[in-house]
Protein backbone atom coordinates (compact mmCIF):
# COMPACT_ATOMS: atom_id res chain seq x y z
CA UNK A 1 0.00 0.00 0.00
CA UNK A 2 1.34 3.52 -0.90
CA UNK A 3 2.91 5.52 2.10
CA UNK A 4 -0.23 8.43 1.58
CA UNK A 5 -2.86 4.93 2.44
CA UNK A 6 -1.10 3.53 5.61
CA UNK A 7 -3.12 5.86 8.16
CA UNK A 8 -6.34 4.93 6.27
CA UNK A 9 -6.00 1.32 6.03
CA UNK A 10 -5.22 1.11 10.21
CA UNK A 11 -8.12 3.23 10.51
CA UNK A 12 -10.01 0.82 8.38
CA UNK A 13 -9.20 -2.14 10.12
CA UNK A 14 -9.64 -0.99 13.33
CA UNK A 15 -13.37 0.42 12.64
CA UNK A 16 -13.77 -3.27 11.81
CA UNK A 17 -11.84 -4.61 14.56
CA UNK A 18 -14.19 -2.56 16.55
CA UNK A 19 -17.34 -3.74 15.04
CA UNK A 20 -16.57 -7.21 15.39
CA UNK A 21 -15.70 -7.06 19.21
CA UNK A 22 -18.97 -5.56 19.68
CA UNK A 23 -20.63 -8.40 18.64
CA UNK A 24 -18.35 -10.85 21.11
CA UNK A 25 -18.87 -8.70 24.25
CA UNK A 26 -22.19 -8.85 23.83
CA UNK A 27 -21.79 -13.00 23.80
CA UNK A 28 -22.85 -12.75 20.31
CA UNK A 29 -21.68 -15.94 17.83
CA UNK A 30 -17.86 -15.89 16.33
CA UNK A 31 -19.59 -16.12 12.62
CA UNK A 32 -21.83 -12.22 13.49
CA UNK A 33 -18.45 -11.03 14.59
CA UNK A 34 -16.90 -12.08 11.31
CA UNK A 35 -19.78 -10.79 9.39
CA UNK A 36 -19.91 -7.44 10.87
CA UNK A 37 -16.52 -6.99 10.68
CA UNK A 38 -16.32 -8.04 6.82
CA UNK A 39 -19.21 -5.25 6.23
CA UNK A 40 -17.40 -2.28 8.08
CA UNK A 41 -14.35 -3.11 5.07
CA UNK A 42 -16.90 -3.69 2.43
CA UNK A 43 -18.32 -0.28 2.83
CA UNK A 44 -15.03 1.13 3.48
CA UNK A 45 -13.50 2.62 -0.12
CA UNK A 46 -9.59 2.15 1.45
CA UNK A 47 -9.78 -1.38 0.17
CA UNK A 48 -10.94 -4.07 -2.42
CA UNK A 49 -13.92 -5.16 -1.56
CA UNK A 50 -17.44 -3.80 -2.22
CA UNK A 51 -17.87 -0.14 -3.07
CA UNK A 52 -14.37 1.16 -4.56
CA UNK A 53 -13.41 -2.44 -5.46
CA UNK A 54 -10.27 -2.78 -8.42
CA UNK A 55 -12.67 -2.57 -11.64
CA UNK A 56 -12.41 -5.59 -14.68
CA UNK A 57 -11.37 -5.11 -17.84
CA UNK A 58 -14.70 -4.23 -18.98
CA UNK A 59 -14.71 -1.58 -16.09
CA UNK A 60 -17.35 -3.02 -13.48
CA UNK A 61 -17.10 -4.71 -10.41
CA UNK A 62 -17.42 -7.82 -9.38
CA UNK A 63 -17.19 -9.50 -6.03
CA UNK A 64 -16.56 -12.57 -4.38
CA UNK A 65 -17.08 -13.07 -0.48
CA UNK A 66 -17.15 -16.34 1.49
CA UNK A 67 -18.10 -16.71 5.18
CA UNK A 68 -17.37 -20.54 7.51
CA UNK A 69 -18.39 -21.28 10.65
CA UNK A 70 -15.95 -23.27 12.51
CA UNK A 71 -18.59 -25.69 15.11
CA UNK A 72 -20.29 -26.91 12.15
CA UNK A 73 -18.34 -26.43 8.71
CA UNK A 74 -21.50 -24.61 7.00
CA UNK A 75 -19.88 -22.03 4.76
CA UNK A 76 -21.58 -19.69 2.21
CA UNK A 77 -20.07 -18.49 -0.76
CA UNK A 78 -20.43 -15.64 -3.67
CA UNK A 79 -18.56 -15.19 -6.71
CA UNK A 80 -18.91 -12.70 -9.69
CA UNK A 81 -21.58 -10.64 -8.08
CA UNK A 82 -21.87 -7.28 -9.82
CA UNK A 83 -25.17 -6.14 -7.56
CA UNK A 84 -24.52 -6.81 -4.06
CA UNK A 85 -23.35 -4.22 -2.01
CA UNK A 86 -22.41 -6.22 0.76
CA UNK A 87 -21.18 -9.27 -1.00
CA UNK A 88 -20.58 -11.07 2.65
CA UNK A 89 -24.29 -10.44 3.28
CA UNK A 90 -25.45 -12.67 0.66
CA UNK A 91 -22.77 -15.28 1.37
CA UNK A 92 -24.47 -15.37 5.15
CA UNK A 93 -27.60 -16.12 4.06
CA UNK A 94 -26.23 -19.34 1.72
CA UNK A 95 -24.73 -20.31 4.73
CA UNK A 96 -27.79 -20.19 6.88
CA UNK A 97 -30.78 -20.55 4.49
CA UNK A 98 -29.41 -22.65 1.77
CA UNK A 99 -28.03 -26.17 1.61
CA UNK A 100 -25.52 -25.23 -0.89
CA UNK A 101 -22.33 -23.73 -0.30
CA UNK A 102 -22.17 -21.36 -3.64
CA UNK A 103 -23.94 -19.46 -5.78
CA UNK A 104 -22.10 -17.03 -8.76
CA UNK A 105 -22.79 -14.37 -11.08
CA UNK A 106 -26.60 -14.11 -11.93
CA UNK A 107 -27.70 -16.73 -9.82
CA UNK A 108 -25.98 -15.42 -6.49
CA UNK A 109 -27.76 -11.86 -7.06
CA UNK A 110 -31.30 -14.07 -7.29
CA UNK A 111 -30.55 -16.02 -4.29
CA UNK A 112 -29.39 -12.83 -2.64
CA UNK A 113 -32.60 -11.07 -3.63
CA UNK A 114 -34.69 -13.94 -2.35
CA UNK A 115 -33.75 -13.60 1.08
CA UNK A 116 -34.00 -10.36 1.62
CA UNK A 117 -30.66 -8.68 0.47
CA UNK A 118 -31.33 -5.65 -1.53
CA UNK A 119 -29.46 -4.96 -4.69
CA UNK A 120 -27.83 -2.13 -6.24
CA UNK A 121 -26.81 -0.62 -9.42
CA UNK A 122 -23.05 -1.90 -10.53
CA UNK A 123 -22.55 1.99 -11.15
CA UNK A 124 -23.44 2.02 -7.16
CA UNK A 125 -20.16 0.15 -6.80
CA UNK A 126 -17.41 1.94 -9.05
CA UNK A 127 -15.42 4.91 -7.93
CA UNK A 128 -13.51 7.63 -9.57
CA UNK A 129 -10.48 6.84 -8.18
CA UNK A 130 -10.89 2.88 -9.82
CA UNK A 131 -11.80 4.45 -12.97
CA UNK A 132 -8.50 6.19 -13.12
CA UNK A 133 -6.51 3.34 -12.00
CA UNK A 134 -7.93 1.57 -14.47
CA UNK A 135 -7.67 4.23 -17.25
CA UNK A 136 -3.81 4.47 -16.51
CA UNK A 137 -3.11 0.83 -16.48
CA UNK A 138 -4.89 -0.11 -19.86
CA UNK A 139 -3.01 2.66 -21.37
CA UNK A 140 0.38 1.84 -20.03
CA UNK A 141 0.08 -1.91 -21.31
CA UNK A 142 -1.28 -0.81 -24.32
CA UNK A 143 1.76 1.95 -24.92
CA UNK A 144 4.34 -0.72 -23.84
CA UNK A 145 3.40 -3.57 -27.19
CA UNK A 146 0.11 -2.99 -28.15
CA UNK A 147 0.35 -6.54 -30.04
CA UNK A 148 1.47 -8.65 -27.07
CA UNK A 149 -1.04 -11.08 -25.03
CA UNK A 150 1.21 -10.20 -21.83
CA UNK A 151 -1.25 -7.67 -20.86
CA UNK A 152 -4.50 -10.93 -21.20
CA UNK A 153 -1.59 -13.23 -19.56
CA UNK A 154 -1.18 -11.18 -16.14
CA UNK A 155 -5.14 -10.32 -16.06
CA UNK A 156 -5.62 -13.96 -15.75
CA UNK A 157 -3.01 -14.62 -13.35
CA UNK A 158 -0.03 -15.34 -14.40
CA UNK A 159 2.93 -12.37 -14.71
CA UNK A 160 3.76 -12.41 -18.19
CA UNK A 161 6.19 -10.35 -19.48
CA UNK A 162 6.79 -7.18 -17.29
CA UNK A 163 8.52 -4.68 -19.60
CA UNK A 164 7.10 -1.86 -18.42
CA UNK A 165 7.68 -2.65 -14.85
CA UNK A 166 3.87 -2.70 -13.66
CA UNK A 167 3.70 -6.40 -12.82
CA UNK A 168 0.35 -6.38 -11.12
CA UNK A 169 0.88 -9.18 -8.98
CA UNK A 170 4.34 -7.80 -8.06
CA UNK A 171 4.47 -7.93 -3.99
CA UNK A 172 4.59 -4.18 -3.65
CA UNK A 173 0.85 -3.90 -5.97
CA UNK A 174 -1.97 -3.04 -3.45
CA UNK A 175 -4.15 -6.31 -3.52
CA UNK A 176 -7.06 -5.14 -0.38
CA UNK A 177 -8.68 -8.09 0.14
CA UNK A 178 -10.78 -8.51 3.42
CA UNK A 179 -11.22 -10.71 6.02
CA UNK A 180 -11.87 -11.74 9.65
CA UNK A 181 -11.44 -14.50 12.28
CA UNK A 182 -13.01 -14.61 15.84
CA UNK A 183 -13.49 -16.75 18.77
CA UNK A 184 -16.48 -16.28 20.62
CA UNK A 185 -17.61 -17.27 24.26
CA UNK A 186 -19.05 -20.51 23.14
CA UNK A 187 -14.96 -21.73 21.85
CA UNK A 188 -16.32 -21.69 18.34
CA UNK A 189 -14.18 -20.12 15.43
CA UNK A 190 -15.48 -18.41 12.10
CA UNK A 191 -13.57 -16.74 9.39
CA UNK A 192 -15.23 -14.41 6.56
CA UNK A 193 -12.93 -13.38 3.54
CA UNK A 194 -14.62 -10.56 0.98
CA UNK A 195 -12.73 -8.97 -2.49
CA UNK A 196 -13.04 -7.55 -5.68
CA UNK A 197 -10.25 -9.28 -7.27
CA UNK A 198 -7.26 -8.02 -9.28
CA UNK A 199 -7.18 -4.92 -11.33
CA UNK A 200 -8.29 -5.54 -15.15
CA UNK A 201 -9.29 -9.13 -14.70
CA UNK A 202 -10.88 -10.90 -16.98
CA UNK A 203 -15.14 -10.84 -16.45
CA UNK A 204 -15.92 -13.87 -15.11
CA UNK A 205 -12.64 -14.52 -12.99
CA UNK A 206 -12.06 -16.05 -9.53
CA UNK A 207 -9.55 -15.73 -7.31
CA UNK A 208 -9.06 -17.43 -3.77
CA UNK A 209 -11.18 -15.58 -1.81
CA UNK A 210 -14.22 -16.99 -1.85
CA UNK A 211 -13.05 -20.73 -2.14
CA UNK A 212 -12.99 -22.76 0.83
CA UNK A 213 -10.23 -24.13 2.08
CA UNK A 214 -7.71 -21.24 -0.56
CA UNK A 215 -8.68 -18.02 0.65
CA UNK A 216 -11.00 -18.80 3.53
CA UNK A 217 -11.26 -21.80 6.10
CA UNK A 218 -12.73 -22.45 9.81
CA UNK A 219 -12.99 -25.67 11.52
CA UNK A 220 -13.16 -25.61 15.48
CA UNK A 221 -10.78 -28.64 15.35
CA UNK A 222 -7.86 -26.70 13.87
CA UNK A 223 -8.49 -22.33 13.14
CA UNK A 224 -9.79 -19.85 11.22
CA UNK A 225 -7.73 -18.84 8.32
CA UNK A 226 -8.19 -15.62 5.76
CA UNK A 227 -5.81 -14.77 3.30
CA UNK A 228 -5.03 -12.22 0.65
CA UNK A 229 -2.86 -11.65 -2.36
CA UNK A 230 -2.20 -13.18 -5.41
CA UNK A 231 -5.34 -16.04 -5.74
CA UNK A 232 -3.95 -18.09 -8.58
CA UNK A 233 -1.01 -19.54 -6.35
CA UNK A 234 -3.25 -19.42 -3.24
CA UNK A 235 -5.89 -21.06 -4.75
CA UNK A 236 -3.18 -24.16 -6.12
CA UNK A 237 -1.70 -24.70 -3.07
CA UNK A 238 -5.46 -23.97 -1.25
CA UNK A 239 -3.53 -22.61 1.28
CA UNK A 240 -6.40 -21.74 3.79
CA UNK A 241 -6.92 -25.59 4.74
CA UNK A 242 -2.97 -26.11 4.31
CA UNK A 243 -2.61 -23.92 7.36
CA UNK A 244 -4.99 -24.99 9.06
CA UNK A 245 -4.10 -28.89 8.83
CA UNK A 246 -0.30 -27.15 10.57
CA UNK A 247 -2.51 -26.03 13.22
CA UNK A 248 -4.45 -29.23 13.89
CA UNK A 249 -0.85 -30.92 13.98
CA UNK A 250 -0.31 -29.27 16.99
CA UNK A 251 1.63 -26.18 15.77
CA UNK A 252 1.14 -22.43 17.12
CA UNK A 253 -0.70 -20.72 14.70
CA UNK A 254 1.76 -18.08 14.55
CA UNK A 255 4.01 -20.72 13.26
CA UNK A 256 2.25 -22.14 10.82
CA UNK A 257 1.13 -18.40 9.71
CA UNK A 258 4.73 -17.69 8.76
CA UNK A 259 4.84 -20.96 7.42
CA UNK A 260 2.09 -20.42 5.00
CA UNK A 261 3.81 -17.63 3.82
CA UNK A 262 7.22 -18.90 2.98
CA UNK A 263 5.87 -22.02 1.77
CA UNK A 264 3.52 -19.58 -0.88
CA UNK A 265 6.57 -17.97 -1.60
CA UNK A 266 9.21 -21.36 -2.44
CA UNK A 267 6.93 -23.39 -3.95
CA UNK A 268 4.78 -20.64 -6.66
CA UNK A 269 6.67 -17.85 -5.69
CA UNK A 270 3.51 -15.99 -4.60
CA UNK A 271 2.70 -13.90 -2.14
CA UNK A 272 0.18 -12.65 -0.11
CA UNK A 273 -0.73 -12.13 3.63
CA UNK A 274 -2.60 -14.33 6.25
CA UNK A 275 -4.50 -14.23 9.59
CA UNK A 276 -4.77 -17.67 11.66
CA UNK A 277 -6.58 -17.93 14.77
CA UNK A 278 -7.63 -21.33 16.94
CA UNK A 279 -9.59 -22.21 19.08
CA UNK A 280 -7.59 -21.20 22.18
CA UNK A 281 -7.32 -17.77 21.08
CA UNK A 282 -3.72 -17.82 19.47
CA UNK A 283 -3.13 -15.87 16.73
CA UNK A 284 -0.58 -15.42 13.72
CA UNK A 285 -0.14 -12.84 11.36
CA UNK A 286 2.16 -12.66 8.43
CA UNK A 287 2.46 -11.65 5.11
CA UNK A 288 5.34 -11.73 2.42
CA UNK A 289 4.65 -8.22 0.95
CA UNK A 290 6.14 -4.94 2.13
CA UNK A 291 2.86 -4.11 4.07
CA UNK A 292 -0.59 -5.76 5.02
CA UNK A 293 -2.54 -3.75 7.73
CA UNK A 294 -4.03 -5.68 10.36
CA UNK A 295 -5.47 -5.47 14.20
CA UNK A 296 -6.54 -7.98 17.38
CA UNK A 297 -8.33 -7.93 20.14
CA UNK A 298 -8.70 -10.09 23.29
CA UNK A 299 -9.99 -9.30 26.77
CA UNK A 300 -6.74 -8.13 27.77
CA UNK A 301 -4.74 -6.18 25.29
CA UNK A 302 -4.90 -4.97 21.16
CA UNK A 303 -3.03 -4.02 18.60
CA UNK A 304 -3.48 -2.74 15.05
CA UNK A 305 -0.29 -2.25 12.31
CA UNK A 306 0.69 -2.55 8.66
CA UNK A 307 3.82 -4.61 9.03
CA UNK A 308 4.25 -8.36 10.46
CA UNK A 309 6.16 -7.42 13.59
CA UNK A 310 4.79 -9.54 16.63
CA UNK A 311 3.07 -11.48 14.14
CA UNK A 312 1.94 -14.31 16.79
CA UNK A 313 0.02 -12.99 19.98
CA UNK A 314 -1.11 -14.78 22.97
CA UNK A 315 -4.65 -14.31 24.45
């Protein structure tokens, strides 16, 4: 994130910090907490998810949000919703009315609609700022070999050829995604992960985000997991679950955090950021990137910051 964002993305995270703390000391259930939480960043325009989302290469947005509760392994997923404010909203009510885990696209909106989520314009969803970023970024790729497939190559994932410099998954491009983890009174876990995917993707495209067990996991037995970064090698290694299973092996999830992180790193050379959390209220934090802003809370102490530090807190 760019040195002029740092004081908005703490602020961010902590208004969602906030929100979700609310909800536990009120003995409300881990999978509110992640919930509310997930909508404070939604509506927030500092990051990539919901309103001010990274637009697609066709200039809309499109959103993908997935939500698991850790007692019983219900999870509710959304992908390629362009009319859903609150994209973690609809994936809630798949997890609680529905027994399917995923809807996408058209049929996520109806499902949405259904149950009592109201929709919105996609124009609702796009801000000036996106429109710009987009603007600049077509035209640089275009002004660099307006011939070359590189430009369709790193939309769908994969780097390409980088003459210009503006890799966008290079570790030091702003990727935003959201997500939360909580423990609540009961011991039970959640984890909620919400985003609008990579700038100039290709309509129609997925990243990890709203996949269970890549960009979003939560099974009382092991942790909650949420990631963010580059989904193609998260999703490959679904690195959600992968950390999780070091958890349920007995390791600290701080440990297995960091872990997660170089192993994303050796074995795809991606990176990314990740927040772990079991069910006896350790947590780990780490990311590979110059910066991911994060905060905790327990009963006794918080924190919030945009750089891995004490990435592994006791409660």
């Amino acid at each position: 994130m760019p040195d002029d964002m740092v004081e908005a993305h703490i602020n961010g995270v902590r208004n969602a910090l906030a929100a979700g703390w609310r909800v536990l000391e009120r003995g409300g259930a881990a999978l509110d907490a992640v919930e509310e939480a997930v909508v404070i960043m939604e509506d927030d325009e500092t990051f990539d998810a919901g309103r001010g989302s990274f637009l697609n290469r066709e200039g809309k947005v499109q959103l993908d949000a997935l939500i698991m509760d850790g007692a019983t392994l219900r999870a509710g997923g959304v992908g390629c919703v362009e009319r859903v404010r609150n994209p973690v909203r609809a994936a809630r009510k798949i997890l609680s009315e529905s027994p399917h885990v995923y809807f996408v696209a058209e049929g996520a909106e109806r499902f949405a609609a259904e149950h009592g989520v109201e929709l919105c314009r996609n124009e609702d969803l796009v801000i000036a700022r996106e429109v710009e970023r987009l603007r600049e970024y077509q035209a640089r790729a275009a002004a660099v070999d307006p011939t070359s497939r590189a430009e369709g190559a790193r939309e769908m994932g994969h780097p390409g050829s980088s003459q210009d410099g503006n890799d966008l998954f290079a570790p030091a491009v702003s990727h935003d995604t959201v997500g939360a983890v909580a423990l609540d009174g009961e011991g039970n876990i959640a984890a909620a992960t919400s985003t609008g995917g990579t700038l100039n993707k290709a309509p129609g495209r997925l990243g990890d985000s709203s996949l269970i067990g890549c960009g979003c996991y939560a099974d009382n037995l092991s942790a909650a997991v949420s990631t963010t970064g580059w989904g193609e090698p998260i999703m490959k290694l679904v690195l959600a679950k992968w950390t999780a299973d070091r958890v349920a092996a007995g390791n600290l999830p701080e440990w297995a955090a960091q872990e997660a992180m170089n192993y994303l790193k050796q074995r795809l050379n991606g990176h990314g950021g990740i927040i772990v959390l079991n069910g006896q209220g350790q947590i780990g934090i780490a990311h590979n990137t110059p910066r991911m802003a994060w905060a905790w809370k327990t009963v006794k102490s918080d924190e919030a910051g945009v750089n891995r530090g004490n990435s592994g807190m006791e409660p």
